[in-house]
N, C-alpha and C. Protein backbone atom coordinates (compact mmCIF):
# COMPACT_ATOMS: atom_id res chain seq x y z
N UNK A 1 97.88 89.26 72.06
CA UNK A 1 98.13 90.67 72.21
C UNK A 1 99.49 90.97 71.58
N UNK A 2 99.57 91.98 70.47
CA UNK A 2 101.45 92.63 70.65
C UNK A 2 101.10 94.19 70.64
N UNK A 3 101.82 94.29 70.95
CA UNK A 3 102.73 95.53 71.50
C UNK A 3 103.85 96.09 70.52
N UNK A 4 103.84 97.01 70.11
CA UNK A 4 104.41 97.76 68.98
C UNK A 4 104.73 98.85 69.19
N UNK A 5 105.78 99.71 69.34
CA UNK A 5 106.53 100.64 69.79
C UNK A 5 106.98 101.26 68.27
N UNK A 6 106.88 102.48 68.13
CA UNK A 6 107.37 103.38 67.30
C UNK A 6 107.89 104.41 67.32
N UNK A 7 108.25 105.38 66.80
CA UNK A 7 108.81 106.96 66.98
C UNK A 7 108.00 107.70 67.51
N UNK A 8 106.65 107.85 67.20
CA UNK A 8 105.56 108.31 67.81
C UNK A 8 104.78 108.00 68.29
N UNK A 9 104.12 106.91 68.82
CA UNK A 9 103.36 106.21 69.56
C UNK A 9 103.57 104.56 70.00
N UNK A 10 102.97 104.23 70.95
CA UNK A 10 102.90 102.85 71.08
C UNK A 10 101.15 102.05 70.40
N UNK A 11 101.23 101.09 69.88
CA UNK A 11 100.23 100.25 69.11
C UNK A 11 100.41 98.88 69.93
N UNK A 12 98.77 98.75 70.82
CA UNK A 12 98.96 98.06 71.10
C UNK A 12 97.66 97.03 70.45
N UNK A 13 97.89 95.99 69.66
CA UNK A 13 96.26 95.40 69.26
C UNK A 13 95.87 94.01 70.20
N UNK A 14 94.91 93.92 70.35
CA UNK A 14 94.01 92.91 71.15
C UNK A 14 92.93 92.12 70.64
N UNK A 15 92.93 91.03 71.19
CA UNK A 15 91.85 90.14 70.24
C UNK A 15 90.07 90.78 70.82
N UNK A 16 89.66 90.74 69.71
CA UNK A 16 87.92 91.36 69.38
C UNK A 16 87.33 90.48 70.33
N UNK A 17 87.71 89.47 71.44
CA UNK A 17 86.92 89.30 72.56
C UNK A 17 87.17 89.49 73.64
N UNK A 18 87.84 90.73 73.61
CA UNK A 18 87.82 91.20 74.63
C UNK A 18 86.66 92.03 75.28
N UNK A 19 86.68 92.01 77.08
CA UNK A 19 85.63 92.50 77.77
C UNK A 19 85.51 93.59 77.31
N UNK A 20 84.81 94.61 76.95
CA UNK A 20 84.45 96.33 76.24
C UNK A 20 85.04 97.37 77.95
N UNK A 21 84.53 96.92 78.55
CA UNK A 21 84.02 97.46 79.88
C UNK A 21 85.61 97.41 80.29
N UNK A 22 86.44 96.33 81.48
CA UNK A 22 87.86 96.43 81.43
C UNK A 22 88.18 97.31 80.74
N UNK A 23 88.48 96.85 78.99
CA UNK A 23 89.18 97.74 78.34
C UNK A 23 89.09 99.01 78.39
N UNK A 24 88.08 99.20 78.68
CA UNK A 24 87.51 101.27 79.05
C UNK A 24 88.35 101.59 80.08
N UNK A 25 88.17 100.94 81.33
CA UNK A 25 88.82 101.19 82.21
C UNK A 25 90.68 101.09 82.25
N UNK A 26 91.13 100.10 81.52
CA UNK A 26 92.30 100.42 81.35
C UNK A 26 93.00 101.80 80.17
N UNK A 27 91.68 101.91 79.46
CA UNK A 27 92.12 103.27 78.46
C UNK A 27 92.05 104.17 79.28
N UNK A 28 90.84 104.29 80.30
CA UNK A 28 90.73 105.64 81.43
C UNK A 28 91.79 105.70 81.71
N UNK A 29 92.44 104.43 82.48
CA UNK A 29 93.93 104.65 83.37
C UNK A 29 95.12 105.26 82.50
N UNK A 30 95.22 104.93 81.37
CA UNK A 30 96.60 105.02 80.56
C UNK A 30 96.15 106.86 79.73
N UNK A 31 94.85 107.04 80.20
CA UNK A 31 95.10 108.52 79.21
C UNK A 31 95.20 109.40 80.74
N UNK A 32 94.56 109.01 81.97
CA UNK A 32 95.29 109.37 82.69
C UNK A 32 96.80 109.80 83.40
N UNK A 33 97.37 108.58 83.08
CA UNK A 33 98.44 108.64 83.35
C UNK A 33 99.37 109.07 82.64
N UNK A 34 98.97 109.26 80.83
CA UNK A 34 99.48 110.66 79.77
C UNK A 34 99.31 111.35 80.49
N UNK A 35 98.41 111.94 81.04
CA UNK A 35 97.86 113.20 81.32
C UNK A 35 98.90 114.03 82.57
N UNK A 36 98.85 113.15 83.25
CA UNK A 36 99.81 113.07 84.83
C UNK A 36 100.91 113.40 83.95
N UNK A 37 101.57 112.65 83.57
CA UNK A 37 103.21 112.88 82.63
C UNK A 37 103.35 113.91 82.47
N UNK A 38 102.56 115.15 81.82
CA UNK A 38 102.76 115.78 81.44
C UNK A 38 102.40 117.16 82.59
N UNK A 39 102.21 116.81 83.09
CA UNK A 39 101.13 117.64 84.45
C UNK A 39 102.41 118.38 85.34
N UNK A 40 102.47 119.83 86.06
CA UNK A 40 102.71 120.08 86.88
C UNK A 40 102.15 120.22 87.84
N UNK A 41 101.31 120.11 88.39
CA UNK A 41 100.27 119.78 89.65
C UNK A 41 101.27 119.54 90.34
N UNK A 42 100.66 119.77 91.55
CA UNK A 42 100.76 118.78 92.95
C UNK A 42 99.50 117.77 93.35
N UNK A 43 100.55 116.94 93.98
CA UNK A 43 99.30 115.87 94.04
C UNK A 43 98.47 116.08 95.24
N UNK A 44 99.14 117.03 95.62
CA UNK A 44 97.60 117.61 96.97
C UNK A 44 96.63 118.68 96.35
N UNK A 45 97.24 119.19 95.47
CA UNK A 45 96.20 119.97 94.82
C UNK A 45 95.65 119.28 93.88
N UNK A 46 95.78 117.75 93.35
CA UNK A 46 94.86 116.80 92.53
C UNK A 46 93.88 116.87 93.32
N UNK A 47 94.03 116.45 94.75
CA UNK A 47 93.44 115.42 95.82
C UNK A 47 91.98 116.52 96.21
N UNK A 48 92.62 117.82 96.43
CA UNK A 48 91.92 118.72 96.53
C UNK A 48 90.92 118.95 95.89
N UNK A 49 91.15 118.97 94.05
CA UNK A 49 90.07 119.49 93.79
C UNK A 49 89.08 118.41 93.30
N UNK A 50 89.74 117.03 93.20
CA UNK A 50 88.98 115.56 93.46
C UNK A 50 88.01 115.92 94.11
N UNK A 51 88.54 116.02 95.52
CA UNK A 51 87.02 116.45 96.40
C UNK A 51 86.21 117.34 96.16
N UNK A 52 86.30 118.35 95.78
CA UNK A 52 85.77 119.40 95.36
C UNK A 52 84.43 118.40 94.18
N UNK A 53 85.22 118.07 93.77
CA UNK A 53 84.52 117.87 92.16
C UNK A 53 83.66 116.46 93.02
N UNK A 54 83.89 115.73 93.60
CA UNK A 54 82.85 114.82 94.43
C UNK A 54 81.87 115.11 95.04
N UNK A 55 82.26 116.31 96.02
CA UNK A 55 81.35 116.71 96.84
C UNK A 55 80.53 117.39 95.73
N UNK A 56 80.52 118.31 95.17
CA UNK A 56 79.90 119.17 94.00
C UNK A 56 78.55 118.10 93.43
N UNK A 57 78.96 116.85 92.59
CA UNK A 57 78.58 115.92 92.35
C UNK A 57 77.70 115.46 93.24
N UNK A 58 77.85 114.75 94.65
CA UNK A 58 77.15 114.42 94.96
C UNK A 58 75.74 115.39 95.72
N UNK A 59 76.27 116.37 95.70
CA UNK A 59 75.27 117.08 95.97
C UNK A 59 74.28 117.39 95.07
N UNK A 60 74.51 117.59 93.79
CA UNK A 60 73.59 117.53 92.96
C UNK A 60 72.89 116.50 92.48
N UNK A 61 73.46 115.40 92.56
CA UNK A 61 72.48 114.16 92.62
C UNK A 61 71.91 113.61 93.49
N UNK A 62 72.37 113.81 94.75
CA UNK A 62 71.67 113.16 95.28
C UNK A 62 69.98 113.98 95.74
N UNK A 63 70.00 115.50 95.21
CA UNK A 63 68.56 116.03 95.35
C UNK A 63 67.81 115.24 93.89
N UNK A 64 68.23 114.86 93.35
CA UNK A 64 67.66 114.61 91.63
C UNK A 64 67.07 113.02 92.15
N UNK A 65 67.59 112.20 93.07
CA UNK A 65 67.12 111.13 93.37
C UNK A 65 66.26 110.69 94.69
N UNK A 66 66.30 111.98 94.88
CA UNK A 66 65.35 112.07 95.89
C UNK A 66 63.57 111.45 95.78
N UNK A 67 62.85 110.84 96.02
CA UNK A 67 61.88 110.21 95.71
C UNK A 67 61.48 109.24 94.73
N UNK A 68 62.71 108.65 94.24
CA UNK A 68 63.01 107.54 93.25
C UNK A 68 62.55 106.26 93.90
């Protein structure tokens, strides 16, 4: 792995066997956590509409899987 730091971004390259799946999940986390950086939120009003957006979710699926 290196790690490369510039004026405008960080470059980070990784060897081609890496897991696909992990790596998704660590890109989720890190564009998240851009995202946060830049964010004025509160983190109770994250938390808030988290739920919101769960409950929403599961309510609509779980009628769609109904008799599966």
């Amino acid at each position: 792995m290196v790690i490369e730091h510039t004026e405008k971004e960080v470059i980070i390259r990784l060897s081609p066997d890496m897991e696909i799946e992990g790596l998704q999940r660590l890109i989720d986390y890190l564009t998240y956590k851009e995202a946060m950086a830049k964010s004025i939120a509160k983190q109770s009003d994250v938390d808030k509409l988290s739920k919101e957006v769960k409950k929403g979710w599961w309510e609509k699926n779980k009628l769609s899987n109904i008799g599966q």
